[in-house]
Protein backbone atom coordinates (compact mmCIF):
# COMPACT_ATOMS: atom_id res chain seq x y z
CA UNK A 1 5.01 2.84 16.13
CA UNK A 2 2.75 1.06 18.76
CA UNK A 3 2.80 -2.18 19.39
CA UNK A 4 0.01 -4.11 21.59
CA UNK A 5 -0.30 -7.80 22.02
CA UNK A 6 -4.03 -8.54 23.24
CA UNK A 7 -6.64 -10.98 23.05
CA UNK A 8 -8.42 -9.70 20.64
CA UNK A 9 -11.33 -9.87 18.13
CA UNK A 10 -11.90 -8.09 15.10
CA UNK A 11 -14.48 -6.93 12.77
CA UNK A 12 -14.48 -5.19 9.41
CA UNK A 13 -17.41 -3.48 7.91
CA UNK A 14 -18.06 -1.02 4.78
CA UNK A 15 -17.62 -2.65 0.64
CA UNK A 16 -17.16 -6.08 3.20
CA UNK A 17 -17.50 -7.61 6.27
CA UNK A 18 -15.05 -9.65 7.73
CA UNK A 19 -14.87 -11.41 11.84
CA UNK A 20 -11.36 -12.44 13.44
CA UNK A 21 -12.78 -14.43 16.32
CA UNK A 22 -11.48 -13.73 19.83
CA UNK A 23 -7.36 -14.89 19.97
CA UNK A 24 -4.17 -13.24 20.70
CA UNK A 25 -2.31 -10.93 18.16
CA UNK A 26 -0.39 -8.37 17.44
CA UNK A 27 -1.63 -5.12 16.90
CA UNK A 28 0.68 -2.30 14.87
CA UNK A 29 -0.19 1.30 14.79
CA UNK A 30 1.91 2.89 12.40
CA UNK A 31 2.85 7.04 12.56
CA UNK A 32 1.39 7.28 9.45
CA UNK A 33 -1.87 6.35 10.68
CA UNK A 34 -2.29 2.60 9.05
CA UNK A 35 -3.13 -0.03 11.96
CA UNK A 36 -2.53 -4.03 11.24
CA UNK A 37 -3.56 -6.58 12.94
CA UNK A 38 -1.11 -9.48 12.94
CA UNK A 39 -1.19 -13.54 14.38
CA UNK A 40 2.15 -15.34 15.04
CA UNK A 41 1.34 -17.35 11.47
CA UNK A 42 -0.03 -17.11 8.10
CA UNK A 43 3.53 -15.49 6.80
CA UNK A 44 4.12 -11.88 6.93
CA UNK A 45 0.82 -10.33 5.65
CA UNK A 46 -1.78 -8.96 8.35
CA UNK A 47 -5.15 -10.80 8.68
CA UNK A 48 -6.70 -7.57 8.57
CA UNK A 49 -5.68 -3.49 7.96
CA UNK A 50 -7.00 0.00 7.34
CA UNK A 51 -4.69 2.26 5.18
CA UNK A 52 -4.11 5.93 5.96
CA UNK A 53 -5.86 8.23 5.99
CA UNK A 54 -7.85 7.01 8.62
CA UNK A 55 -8.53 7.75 12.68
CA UNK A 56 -8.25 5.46 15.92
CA UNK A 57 -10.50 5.99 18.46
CA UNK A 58 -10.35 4.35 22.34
CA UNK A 59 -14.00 3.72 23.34
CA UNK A 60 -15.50 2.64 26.79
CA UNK A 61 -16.99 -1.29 25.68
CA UNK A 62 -20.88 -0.76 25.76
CA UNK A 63 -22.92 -3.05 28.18
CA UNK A 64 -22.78 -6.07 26.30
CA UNK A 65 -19.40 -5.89 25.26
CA UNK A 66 -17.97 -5.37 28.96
CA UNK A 67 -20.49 -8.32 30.14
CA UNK A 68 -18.34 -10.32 27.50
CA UNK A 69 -14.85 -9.24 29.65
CA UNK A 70 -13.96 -6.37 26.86
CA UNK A 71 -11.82 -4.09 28.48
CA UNK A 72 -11.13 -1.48 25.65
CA UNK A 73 -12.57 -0.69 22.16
CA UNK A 74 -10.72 0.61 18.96
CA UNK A 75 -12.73 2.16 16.36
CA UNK A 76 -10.48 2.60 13.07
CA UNK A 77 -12.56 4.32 10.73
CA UNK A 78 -11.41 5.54 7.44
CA UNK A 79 -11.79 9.09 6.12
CA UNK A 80 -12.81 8.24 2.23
CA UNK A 81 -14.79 5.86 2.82
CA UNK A 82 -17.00 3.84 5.40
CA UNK A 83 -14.42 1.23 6.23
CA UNK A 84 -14.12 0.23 9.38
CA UNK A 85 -12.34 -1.42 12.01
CA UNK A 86 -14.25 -2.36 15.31
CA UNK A 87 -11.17 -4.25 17.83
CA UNK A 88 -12.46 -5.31 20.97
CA UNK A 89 -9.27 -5.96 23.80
CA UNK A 90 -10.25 -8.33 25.75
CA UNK A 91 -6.79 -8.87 27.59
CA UNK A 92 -3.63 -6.62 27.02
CA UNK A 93 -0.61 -8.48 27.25
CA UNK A 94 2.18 -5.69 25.99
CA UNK A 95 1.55 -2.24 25.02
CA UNK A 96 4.63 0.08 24.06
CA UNK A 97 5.65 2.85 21.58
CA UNK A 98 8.84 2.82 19.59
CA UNK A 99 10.03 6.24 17.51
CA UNK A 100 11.60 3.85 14.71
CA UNK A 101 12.75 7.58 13.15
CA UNK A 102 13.06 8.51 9.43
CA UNK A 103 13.37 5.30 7.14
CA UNK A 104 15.94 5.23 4.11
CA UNK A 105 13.39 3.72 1.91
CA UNK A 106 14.19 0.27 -0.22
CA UNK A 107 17.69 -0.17 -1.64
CA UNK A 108 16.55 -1.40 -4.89
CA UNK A 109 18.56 -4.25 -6.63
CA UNK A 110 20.72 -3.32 -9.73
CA UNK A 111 18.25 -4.45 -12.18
CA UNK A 112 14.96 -2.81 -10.31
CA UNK A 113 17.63 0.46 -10.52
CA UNK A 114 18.00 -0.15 -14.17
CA UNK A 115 14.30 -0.59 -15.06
CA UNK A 116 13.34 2.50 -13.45
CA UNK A 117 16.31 4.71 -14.59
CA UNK A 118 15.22 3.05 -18.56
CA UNK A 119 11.96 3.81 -18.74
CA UNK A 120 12.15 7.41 -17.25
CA UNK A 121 14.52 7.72 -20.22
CA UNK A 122 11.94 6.08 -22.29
CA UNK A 123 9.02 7.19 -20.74
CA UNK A 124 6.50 7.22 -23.97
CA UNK A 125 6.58 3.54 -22.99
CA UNK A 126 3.84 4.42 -21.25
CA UNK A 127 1.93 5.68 -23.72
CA UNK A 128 2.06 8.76 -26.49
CA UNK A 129 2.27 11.96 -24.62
CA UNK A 130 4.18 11.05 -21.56
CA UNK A 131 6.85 13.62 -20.16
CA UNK A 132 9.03 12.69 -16.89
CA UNK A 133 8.38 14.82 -13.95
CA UNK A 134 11.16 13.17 -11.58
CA UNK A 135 12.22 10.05 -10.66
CA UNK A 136 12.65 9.10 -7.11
CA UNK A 137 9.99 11.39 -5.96
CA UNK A 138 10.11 11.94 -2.29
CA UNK A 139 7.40 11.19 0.02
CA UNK A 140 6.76 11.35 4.12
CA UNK A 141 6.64 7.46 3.56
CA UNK A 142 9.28 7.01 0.94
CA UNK A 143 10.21 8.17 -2.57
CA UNK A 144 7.65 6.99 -5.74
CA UNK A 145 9.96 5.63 -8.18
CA UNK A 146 8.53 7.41 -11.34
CA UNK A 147 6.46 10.84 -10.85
CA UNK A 148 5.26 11.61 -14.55
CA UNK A 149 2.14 13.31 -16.26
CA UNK A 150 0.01 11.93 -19.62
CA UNK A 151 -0.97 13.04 -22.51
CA UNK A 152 -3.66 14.80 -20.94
CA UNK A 153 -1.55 16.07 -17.90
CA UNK A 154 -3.09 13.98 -15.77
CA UNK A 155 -0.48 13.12 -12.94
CA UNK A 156 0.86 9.12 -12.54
CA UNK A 157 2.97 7.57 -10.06
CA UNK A 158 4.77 4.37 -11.53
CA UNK A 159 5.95 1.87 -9.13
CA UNK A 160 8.19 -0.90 -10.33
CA UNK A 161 9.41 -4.21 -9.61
CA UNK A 162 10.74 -6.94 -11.23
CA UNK A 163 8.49 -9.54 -10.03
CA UNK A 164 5.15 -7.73 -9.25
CA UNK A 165 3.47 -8.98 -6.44
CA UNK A 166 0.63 -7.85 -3.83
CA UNK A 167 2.82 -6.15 -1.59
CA UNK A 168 4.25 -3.86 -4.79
CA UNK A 169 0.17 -2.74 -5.13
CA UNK A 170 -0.37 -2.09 -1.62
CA UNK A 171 2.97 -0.03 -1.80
CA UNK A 172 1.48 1.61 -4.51
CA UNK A 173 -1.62 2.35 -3.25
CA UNK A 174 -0.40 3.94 0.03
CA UNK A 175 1.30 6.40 -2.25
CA UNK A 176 -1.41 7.38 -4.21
CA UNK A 177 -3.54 7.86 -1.36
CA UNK A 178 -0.62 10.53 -0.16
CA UNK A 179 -0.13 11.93 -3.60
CA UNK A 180 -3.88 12.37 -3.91
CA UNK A 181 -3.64 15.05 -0.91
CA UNK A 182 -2.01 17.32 -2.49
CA UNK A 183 -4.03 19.52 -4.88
CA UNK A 184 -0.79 20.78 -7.43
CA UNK A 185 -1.02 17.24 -7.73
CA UNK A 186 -4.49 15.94 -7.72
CA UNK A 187 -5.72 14.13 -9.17
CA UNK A 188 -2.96 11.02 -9.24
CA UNK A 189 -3.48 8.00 -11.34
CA UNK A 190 -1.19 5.00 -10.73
CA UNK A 191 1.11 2.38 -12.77
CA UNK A 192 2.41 -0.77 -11.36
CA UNK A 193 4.98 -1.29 -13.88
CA UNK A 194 7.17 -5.11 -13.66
CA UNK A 195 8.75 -7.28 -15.80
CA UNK A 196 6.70 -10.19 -14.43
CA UNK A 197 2.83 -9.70 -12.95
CA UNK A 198 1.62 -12.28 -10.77
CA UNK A 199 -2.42 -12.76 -11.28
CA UNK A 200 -3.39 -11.66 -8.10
CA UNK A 201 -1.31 -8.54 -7.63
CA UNK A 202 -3.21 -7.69 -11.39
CA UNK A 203 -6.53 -8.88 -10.15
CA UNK A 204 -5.92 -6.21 -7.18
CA UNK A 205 -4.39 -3.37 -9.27
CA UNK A 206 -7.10 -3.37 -11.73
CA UNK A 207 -9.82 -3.37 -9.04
CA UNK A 208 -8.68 -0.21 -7.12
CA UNK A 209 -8.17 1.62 -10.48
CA UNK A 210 -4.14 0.75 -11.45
CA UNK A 211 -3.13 -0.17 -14.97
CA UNK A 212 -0.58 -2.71 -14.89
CA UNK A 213 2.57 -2.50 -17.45
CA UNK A 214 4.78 -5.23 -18.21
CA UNK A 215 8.15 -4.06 -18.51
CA UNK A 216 10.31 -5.84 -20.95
CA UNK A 217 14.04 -5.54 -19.72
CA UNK A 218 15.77 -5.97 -23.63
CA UNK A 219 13.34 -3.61 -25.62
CA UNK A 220 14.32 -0.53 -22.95
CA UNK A 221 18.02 -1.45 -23.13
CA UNK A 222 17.91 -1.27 -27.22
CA UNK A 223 19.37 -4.96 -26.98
CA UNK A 224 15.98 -6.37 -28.39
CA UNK A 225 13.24 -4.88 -30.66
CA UNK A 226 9.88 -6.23 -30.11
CA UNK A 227 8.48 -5.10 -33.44
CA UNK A 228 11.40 -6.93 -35.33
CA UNK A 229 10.79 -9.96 -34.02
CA UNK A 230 9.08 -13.20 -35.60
CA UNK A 231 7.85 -14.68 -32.93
């Protein structure tokens, strides 16, 4: 991982277009490509990304740029898509490379265990025509939870949470994108699969393509039967 504190600004073309204003922040470029730009507040998301697969470029500023005092242009741009990052350094305050090695992956809770380990026993939950291809499916950025195939073989990663929130979807999404590389298993359709869905994680799942599932905790453990209830 790289890590470069600079005064910065940064702008975001392609389905948008977005301008961070010159100010110092933290820029992370992952190993598997992604690059995030961070400030010291607004919690822990970035103000602005590009997800892999994508390519960063060092450019010479042009003219105007180096009349403005930039010293060094990145050019993110992604490789399915016209997305863009344009980051003009201004002032580079820390630069340095870490090899943060091979990571474990999330240690799931017991009850984010249980859901996944119930509903890859009950995997028509789904939907009719469901069959299991593997749970923990292992990934060069971490193992999908659920790796299974419809009724009309179509392959579907299924991540789950408990509480599903934006950072689940992103999680998600960076998976698919992987997944998606790989023509045994092309094309990949996705599931983001919780017992609780927070509005804006479903606003973004349904907008890049992911059917949400909420996952009721009783029905898969037998304990409860939805369709004997009366109410």
């Amino acid at each position: 991982m790289r890590l470069v504190i600079a005064r910065c600004s940064v702008d975001y073309g392609g389905r948008l277009t977005a301008h961070l204003p010159m100010a110092t922040r933290l820029l992370m470029v992952k190993n598997d490509g992604s690059v995030l730009v961070h400030s010291d507040g607004g919690s822990y998301k970035p103000l602005n990304w590009m997800t892999p697969p994508c390519t960063l470029t060092e450019l010479e500023p042009d003219e105007d740029e180096r009349a403005e005092g930039v010293q060094k242009v990145w050019f993110v741009q992604h490789a399915k898509s016209e997305d863009h990052l344009r980051v003009r350094l201004y002032e580079i305050e820390h630069d340095s490379s870490h090899d943060l090695g091979i990571d474990p992956g999330l240690i799931k809770d017991g009850v984010e265990a249980q859901l996944q380990a119930l509903l890859a026993e009950h995997i028509h939950t789904l939907g009719d025509g469901y069959s299991l291809i593997r749970r923990e499916y292992m990934t060069a950025i971490g193992p999908v939870d659920i790796v299974c195939r419809d009724a009309s073989g179509t392959t579907v990663a299924v991540e789950i949470k408990r509480r599903g929130d934006i950072d689940g979807v992103e999680q998600l999404t960076r998976y698919l994108e992987l997944l998606n590389r790989d023509p045994v298993l092309a094309p990949v359709q996705g599931v983001f699969a919780a017992q609780l869905i927070k509005p804006q994680a479903r606003t973004l799942a349904e907008d890049r393509g992911i059917r949400c599932v909420t996952l009721d905790y009783d029905a898969l453990k037998g304990i409860d039967n939805a369709e004997s209830r009366l109410f």
